[in-house]
Structure formats: C-alpha cells, structure tokens
N, C-alpha and C. Protein backbone atom coordinates (compact mmCIF):
# COMPACT_ATOMS: atom_id res chain seq x y z
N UNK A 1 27.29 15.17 -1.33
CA UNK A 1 28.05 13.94 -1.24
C UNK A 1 28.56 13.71 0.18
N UNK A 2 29.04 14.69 0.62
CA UNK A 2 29.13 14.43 2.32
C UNK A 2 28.44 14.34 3.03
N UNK A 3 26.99 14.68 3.05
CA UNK A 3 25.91 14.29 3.33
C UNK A 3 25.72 12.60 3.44
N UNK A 4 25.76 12.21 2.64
CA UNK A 4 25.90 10.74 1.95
C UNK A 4 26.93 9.50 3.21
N UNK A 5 28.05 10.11 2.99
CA UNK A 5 28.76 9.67 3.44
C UNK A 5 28.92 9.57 4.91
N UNK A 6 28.48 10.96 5.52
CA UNK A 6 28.51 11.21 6.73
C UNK A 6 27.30 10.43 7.27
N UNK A 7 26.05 10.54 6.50
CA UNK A 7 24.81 9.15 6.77
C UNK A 7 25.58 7.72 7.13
N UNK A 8 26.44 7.24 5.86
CA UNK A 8 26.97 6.06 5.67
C UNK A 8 27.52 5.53 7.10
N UNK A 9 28.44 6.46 7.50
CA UNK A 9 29.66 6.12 8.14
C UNK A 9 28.38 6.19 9.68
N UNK A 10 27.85 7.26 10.32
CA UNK A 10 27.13 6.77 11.39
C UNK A 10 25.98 5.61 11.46
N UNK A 11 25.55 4.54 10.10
CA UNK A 11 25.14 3.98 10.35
C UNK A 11 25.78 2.74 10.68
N UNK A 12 26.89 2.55 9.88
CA UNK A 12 27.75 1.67 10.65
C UNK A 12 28.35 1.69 11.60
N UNK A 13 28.44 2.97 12.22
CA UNK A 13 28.75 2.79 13.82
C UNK A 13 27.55 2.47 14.61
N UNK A 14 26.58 3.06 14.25
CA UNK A 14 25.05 2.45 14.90
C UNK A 14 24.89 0.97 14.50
N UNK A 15 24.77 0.29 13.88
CA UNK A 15 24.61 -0.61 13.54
C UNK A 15 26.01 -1.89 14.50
N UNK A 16 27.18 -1.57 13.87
CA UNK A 16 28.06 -2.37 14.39
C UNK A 16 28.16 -1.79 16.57
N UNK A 17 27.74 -0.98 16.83
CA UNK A 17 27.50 -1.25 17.95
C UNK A 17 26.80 -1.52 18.69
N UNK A 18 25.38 -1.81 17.71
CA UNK A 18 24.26 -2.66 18.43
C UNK A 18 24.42 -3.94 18.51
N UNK A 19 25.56 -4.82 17.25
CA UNK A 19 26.25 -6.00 17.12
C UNK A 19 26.41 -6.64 17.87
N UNK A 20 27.56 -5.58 19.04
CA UNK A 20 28.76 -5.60 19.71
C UNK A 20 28.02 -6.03 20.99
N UNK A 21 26.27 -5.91 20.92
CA UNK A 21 25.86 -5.85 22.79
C UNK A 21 25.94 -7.67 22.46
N UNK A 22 25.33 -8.01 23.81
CA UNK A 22 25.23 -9.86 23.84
C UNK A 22 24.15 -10.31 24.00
N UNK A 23 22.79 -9.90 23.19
CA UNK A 23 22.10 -10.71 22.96
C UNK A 23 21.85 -10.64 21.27
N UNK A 24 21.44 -11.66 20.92
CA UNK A 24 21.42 -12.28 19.04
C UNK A 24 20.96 -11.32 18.76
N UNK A 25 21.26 -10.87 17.36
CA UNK A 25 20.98 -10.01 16.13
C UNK A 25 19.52 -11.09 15.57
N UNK A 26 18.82 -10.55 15.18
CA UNK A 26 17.60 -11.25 14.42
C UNK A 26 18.05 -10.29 12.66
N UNK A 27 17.07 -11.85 11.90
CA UNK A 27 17.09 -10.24 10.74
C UNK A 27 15.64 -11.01 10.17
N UNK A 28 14.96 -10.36 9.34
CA UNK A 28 13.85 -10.23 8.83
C UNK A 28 13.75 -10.49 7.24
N UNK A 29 12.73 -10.58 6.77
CA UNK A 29 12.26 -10.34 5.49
C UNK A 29 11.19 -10.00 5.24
N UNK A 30 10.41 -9.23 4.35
CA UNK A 30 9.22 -9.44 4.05
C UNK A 30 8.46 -8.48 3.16
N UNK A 31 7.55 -8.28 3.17
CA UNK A 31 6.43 -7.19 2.02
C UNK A 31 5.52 -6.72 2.67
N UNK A 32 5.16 -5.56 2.02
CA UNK A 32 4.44 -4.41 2.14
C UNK A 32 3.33 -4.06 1.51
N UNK A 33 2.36 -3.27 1.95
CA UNK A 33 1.04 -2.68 0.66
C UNK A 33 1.06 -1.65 0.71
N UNK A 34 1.01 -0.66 0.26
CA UNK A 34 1.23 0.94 0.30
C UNK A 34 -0.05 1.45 -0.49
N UNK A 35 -1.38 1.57 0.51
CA UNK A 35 -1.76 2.28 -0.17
C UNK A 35 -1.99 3.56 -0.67
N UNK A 36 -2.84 4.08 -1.83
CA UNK A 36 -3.03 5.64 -2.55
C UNK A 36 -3.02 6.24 -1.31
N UNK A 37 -2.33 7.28 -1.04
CA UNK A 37 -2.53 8.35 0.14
C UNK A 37 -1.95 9.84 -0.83
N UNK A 38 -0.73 10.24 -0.94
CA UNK A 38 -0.63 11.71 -1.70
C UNK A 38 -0.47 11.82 -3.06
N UNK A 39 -1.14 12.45 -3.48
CA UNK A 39 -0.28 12.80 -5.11
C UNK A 39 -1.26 11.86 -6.25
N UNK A 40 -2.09 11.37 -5.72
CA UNK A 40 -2.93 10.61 -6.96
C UNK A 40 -2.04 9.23 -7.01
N UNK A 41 -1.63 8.83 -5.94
CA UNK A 41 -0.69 7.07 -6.25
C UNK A 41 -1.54 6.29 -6.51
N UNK A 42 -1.13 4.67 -6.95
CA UNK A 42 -1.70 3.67 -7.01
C UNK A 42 -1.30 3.04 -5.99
N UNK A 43 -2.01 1.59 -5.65
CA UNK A 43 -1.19 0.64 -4.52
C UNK A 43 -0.43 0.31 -5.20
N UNK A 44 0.84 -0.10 -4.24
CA UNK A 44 1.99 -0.86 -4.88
C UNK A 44 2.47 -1.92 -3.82
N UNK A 45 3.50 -2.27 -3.81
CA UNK A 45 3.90 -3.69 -3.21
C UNK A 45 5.64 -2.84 -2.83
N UNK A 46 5.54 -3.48 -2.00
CA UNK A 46 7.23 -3.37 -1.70
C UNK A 46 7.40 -4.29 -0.93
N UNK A 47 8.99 -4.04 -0.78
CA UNK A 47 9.77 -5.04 -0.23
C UNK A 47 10.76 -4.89 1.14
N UNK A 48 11.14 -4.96 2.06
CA UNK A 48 11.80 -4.95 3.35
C UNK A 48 13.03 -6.23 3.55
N UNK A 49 14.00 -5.58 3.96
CA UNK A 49 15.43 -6.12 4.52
C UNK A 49 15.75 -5.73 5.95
N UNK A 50 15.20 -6.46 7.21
CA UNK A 50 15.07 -5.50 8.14
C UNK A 50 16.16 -6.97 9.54
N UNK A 51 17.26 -6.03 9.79
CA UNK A 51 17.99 -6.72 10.84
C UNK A 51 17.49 -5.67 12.58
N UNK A 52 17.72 -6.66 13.40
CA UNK A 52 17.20 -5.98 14.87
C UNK A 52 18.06 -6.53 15.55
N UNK A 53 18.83 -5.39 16.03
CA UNK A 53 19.73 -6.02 17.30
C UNK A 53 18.85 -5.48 18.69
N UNK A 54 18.78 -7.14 19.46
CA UNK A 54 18.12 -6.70 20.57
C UNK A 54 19.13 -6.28 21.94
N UNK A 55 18.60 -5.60 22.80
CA UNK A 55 19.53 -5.21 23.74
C UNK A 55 19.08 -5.29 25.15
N UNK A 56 19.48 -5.32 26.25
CA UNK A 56 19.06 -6.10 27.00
C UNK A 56 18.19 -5.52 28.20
N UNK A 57 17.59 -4.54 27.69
CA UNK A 57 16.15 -4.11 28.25
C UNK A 57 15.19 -4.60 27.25
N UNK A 58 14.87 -5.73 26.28
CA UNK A 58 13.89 -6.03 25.49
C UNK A 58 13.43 -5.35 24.71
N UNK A 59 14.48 -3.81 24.48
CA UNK A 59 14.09 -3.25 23.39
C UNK A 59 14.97 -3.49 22.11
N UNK A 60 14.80 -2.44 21.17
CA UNK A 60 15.68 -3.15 19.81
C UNK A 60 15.84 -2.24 19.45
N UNK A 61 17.61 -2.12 18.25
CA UNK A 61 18.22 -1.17 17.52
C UNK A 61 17.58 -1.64 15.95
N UNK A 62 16.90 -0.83 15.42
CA UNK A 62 16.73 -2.01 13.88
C UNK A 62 17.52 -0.46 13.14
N UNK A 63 17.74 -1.56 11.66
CA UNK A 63 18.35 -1.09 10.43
C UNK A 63 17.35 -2.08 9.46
N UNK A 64 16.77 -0.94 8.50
CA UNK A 64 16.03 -1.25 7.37
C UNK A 64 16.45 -1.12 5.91
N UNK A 65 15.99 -1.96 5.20
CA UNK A 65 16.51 -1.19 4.04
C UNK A 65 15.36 -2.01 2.66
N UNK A 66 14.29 -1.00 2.50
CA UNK A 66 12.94 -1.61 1.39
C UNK A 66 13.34 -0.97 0.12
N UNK A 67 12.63 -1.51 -0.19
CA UNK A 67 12.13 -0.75 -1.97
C UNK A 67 10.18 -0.87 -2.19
N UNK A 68 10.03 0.36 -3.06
CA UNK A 68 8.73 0.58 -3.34
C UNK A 68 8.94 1.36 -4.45
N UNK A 69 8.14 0.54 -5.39
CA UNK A 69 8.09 1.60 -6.97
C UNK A 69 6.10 1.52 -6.72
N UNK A 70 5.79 2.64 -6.86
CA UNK A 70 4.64 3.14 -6.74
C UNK A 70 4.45 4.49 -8.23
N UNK A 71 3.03 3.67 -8.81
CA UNK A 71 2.44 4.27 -9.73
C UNK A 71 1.67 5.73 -9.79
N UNK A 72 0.99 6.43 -10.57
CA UNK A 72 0.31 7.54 -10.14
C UNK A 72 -0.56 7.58 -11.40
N UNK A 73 -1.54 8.46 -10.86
CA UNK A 73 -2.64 8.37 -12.11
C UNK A 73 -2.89 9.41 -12.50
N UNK A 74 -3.43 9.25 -14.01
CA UNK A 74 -3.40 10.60 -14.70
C UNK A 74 -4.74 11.24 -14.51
N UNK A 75 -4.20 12.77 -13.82
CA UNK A 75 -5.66 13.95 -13.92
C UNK A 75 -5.20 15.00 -14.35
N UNK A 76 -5.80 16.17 -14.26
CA UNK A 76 -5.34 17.20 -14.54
C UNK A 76 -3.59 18.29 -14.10
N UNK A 77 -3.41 17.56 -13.02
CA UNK A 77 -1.96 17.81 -12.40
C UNK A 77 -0.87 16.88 -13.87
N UNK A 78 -1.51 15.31 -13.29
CA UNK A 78 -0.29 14.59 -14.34
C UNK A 78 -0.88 14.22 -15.34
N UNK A 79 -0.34 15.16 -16.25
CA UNK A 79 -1.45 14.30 -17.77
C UNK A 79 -1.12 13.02 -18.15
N UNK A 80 0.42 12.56 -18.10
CA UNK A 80 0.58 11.25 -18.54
C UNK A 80 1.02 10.71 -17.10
N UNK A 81 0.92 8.82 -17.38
CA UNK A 81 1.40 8.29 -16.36
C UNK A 81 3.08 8.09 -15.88
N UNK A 82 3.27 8.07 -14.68
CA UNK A 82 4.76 8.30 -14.18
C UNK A 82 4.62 7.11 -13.22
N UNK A 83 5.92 7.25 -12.82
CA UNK A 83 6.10 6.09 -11.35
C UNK A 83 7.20 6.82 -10.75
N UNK A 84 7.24 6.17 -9.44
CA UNK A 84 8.60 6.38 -8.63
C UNK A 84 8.97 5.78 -7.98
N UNK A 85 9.92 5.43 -7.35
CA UNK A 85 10.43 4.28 -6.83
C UNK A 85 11.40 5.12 -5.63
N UNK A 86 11.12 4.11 -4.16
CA UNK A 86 12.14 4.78 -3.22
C UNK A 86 12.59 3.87 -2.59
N UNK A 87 13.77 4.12 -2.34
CA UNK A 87 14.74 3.09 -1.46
C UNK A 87 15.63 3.60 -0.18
N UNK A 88 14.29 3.47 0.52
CA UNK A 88 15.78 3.79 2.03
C UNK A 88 16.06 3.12 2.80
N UNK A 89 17.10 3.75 3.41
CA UNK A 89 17.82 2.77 4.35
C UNK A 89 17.93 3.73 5.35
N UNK A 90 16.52 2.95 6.94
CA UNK A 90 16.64 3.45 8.15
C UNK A 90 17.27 2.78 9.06
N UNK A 91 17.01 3.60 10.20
CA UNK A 91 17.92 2.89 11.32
C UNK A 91 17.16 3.19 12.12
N UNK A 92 16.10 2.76 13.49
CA UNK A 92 15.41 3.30 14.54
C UNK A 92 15.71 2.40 15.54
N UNK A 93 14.80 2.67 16.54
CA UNK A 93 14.85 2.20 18.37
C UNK A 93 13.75 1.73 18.18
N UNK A 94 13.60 0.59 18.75
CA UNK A 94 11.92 -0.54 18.72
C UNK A 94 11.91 -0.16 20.43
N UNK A 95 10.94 0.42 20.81
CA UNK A 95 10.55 0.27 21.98
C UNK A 95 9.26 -0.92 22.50
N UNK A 96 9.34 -2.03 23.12
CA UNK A 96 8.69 -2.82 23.02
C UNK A 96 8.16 -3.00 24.89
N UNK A 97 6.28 -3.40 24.13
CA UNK A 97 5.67 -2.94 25.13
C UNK A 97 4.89 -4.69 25.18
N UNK A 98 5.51 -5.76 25.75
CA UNK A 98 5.42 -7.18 25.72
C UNK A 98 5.39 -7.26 24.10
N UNK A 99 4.11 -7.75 23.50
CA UNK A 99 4.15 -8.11 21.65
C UNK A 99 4.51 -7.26 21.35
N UNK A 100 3.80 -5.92 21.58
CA UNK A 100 3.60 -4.52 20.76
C UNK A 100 4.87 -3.91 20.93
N UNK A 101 4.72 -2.98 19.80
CA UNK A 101 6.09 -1.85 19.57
C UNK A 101 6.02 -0.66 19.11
N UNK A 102 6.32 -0.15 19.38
CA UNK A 102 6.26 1.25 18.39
C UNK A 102 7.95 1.64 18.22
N UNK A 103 8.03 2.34 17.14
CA UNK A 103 9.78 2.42 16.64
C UNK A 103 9.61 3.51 16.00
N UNK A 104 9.85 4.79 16.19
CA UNK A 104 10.58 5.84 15.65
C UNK A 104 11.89 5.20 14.45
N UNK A 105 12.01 6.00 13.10
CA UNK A 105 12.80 5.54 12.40
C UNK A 105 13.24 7.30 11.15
N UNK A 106 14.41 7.02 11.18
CA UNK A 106 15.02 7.89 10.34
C UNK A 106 16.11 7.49 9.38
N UNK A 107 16.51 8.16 8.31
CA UNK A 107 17.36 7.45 7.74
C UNK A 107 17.69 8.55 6.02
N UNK A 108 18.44 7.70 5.11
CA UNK A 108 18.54 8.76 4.26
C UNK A 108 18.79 7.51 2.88
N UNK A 109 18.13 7.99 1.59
CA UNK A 109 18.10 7.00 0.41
C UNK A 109 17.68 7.44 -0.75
N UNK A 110 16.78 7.03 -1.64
CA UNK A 110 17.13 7.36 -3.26
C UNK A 110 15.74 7.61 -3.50
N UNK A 111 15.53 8.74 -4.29
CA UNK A 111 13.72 8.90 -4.61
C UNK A 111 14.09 9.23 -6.21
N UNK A 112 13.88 8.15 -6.60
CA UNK A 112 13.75 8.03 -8.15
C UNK A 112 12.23 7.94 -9.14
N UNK A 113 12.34 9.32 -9.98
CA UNK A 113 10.49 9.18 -10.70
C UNK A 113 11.05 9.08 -12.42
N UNK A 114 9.89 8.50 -12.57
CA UNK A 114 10.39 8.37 -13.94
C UNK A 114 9.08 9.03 -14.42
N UNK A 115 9.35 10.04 -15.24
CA UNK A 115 8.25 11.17 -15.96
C UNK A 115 7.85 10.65 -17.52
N UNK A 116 6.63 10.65 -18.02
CA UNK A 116 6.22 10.59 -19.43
C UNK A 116 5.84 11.64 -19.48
N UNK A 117 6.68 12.23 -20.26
CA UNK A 117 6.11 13.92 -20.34
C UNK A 117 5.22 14.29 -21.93
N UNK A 118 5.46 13.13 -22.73
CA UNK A 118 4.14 13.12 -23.68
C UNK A 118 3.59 12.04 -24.17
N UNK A 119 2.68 12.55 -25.64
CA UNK A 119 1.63 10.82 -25.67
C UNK A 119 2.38 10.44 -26.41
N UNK A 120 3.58 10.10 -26.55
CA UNK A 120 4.55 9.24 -27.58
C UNK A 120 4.93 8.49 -26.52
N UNK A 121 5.15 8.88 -25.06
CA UNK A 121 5.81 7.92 -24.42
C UNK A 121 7.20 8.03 -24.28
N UNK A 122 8.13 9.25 -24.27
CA UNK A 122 9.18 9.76 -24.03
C UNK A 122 8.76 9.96 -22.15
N UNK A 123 10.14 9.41 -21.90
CA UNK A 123 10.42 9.30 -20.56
C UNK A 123 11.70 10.00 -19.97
N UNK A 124 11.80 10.50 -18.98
CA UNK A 124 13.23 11.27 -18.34
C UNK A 124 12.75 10.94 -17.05
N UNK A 125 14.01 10.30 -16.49
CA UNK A 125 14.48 9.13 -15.31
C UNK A 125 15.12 10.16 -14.41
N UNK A 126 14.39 10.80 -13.30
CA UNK A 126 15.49 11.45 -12.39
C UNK A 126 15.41 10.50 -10.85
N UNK A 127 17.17 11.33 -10.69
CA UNK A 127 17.35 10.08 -9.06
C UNK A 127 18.01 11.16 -8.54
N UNK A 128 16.87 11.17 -7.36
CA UNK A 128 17.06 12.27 -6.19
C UNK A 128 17.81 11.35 -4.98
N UNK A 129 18.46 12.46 -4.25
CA UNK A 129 18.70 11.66 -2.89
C UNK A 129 17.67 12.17 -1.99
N UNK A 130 17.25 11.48 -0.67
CA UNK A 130 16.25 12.03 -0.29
C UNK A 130 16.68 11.38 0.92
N UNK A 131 15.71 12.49 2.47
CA UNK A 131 15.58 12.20 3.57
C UNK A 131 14.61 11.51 3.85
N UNK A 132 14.40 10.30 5.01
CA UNK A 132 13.25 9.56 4.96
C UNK A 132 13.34 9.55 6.81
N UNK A 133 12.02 10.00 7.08
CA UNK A 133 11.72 9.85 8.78
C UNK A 133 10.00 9.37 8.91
N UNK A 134 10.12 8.54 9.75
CA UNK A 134 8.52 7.74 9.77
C UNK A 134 8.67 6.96 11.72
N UNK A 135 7.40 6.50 11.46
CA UNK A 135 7.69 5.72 12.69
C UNK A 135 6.55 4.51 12.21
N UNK A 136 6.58 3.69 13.34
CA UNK A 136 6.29 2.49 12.42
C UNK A 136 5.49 1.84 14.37
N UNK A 137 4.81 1.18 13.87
CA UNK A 137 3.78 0.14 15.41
C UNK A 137 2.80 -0.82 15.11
N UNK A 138 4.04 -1.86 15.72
CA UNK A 138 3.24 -3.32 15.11
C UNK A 138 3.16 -4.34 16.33
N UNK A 139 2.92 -5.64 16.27
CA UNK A 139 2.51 -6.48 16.68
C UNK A 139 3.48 -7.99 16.00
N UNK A 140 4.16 -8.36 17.42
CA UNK A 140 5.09 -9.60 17.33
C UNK A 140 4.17 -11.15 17.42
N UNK A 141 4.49 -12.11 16.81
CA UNK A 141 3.85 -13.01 17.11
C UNK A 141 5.02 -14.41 16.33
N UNK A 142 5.82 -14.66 17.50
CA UNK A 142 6.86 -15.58 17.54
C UNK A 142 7.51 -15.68 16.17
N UNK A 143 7.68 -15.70 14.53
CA UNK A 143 8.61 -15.57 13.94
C UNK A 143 8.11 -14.28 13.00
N UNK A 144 7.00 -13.88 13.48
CA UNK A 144 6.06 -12.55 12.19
C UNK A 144 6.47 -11.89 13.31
N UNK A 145 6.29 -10.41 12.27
CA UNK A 145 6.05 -9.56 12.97
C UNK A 145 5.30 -8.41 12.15
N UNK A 146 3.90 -8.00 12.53
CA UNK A 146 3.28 -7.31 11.31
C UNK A 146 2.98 -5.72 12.21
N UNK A 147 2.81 -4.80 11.17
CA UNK A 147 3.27 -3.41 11.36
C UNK A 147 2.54 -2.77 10.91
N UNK A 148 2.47 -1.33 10.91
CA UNK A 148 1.81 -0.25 10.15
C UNK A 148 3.09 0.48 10.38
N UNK A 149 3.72 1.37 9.18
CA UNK A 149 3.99 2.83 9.13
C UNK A 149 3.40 3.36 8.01
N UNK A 150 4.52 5.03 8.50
CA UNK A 150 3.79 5.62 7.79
C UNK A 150 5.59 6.75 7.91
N UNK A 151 6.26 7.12 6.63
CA UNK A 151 7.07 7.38 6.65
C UNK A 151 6.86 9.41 5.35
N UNK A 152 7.64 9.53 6.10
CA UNK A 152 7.73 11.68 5.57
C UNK A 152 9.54 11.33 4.73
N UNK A 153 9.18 12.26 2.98
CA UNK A 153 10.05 11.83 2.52
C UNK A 153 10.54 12.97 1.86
N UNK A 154 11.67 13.97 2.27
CA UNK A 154 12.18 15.27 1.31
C UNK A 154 12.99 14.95 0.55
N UNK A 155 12.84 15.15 -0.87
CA UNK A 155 13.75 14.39 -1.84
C UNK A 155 14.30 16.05 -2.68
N UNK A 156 15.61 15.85 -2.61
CA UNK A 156 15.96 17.33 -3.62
C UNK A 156 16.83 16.72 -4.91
N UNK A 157 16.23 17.42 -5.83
CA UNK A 157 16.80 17.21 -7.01
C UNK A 157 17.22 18.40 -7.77
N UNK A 158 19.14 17.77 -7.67
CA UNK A 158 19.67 18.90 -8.24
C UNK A 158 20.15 18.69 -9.72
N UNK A 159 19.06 17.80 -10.51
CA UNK A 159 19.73 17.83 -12.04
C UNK A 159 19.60 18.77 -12.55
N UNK A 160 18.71 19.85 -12.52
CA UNK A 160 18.53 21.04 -13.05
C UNK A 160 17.36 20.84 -13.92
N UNK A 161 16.81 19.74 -14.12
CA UNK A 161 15.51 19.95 -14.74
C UNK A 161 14.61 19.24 -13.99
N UNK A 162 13.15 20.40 -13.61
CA UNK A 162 12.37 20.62 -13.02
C UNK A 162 13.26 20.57 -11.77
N UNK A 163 14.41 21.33 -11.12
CA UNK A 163 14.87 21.42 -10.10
C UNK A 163 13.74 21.87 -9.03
N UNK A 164 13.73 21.42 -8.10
CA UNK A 164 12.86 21.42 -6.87
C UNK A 164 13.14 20.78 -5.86
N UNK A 165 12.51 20.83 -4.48
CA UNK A 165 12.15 20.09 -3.07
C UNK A 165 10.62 19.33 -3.64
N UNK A 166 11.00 18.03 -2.96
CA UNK A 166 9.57 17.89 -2.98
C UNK A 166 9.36 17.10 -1.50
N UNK A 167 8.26 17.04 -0.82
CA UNK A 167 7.97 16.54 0.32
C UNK A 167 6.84 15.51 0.70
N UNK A 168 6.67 14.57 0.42
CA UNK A 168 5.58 13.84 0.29
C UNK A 168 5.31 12.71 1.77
N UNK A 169 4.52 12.05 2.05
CA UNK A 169 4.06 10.64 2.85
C UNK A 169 3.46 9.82 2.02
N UNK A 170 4.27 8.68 2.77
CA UNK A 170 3.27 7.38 2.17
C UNK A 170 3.81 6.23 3.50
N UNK A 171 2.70 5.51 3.46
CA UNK A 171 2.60 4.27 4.35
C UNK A 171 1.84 3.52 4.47
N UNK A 172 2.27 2.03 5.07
CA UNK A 172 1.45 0.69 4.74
C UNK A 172 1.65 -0.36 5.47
N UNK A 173 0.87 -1.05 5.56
CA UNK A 173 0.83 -2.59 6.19
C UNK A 173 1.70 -3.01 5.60
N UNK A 174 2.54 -3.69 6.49
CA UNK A 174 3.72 -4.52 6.64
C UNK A 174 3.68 -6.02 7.16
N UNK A 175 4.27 -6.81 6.33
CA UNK A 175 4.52 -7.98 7.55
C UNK A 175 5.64 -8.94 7.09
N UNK A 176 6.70 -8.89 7.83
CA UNK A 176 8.17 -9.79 8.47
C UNK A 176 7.83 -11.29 8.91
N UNK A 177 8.87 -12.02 7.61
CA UNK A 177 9.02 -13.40 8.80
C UNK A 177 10.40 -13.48 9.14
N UNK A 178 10.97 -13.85 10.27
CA UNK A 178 12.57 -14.21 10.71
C UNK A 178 13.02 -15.27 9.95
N UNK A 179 13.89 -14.87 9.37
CA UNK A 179 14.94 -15.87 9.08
C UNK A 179 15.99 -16.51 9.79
N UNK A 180 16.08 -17.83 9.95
CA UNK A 180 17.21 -18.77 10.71
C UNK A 180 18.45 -18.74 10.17
C-alpha cells in the first residue's frame, strides 16, 4: 500500500511540475491494437488518456493512463478460456527528434485476469497491482500522433490463490488525436 501511494504522490509532483513550466499542456486521446505476442493472447483493442506537457527544449513530460482487456487461447497450458485486463498509469520524457520521438515510460497500475478454471464456466477474478516500464517511438503529424510500444509488466499477486510473480510483454500500434 505504500508502494501505491508513494507512486501516487510522485506523480503528482511530476506531473504538476511539468504544468508549472510556460509552454501549453496538450492532452490526447485515442486507441490501440495489441497484437498476440506472449502467453497464447488474442488481439485486443485498447484505449489511451495521454496529457504532454511540453517544455522548452521541444521535448515533453507525458502522463498516460490506457486500458487493455486482452483474451488468450486455449492449449495445453490453458485449458479453458481467460482474459486480462491492464490499466496503467505512466509517466515518461518524449525526446523529440523534429516529427519523431522516442519516450522511455514507467509507471505503476492494475493487472487484473479473470480465470475459467472449468467446463461449467466458473470464474475467479484476481486484481494484482503491477509494475509497468516500456518505451514507446512514434511519428507527429499536426493533431495525430501515431506510435509503436512495447511495454514489460511484473504483476504480484498476493491473494493467496495461485500466489505468484508473473512477468510478461505486450505491445502495439497506437494512434492519438489532440483534443481542443
């Protein structure tokens, strides 16, 4: 829980002091494709909440915050089908090279799976907290801005059933329009 909190509290000092510089805050919207990469996933779709405070070397402070519920398919690992869903909230440095960018990003949020553990269709819902670090390099083009990452995700779950670490990647084409 202090973990949590201690995340909380430095992102609002990161955040409210990228505010504080004097050139405009931008903020974003937009969706994602994530495709199959670990664990037997399906594609899924997500979603992005992404503000950028720019600063006055033309680079940028961003704060993110998506969602992605992503499917998985059944083989011999998962006999029945599951999903999971993750929600973080990063914070990185856009280093910008004229359009182009590349942005290192870290941050900390929720890795929630929901298990069918037989063929009746009985389900048990666990919600991990989890670390999320990725970096991300895209291409600006006056109110878009479209991307690739690719984000590393340690999620620990201490409910006590199937207690474990787990460590996975996933990443995808992205693309942002600015909002006025």
């Amino acid at each position: 829980m202090k973990f949590y909190l201690l995340t909380f509290i430095a992102v609002v000092i990161i955040v409210f002091t990228a505010a504080a510089q004097k050139e405009k805050a931008e903020y974003f919207i937009g969706v994602g494709l994530q495709p199959p990469l670990e664990g037997g996933t399906l594609v899924s779709v997500g979603f992005t909440f992404k503000s950028q405070f720019n600063l006055k070397n033309d680079d940028a402070i961003t704060a993110a915050i998506s969602f992605s519920k992503i499917g998985t398919r059944t083989n011999y690992v998962i006999p029945y089908p599951s999903n999971f869903a993750l929600l973080p909230l990063l914070v990185g440095y856009q280093k910008r090279l004229k359009k182009f960018f590349i942005e290192p990003q870290a941050g900390a949020g929720i890795f929630s799976k929901t298990i069918v553990y037989d063929a009746a269709g009985h389900e048990k819902v666990l919600n991990n907290g989890a670390i999320f670090w990725g970096l991300a390099t895209g291409y600006r083009i006056k109110r878009f801005i479209f991307f690739l990452d690719y984000h590393r995700v340690s999620s620990f779950n201490t409910s006590g059933l199937y207690s474990q670490h787990k460590t996975f990647g996933y990443g995808g084409i992205n693309v942002l329009i600015k909002i006025d």
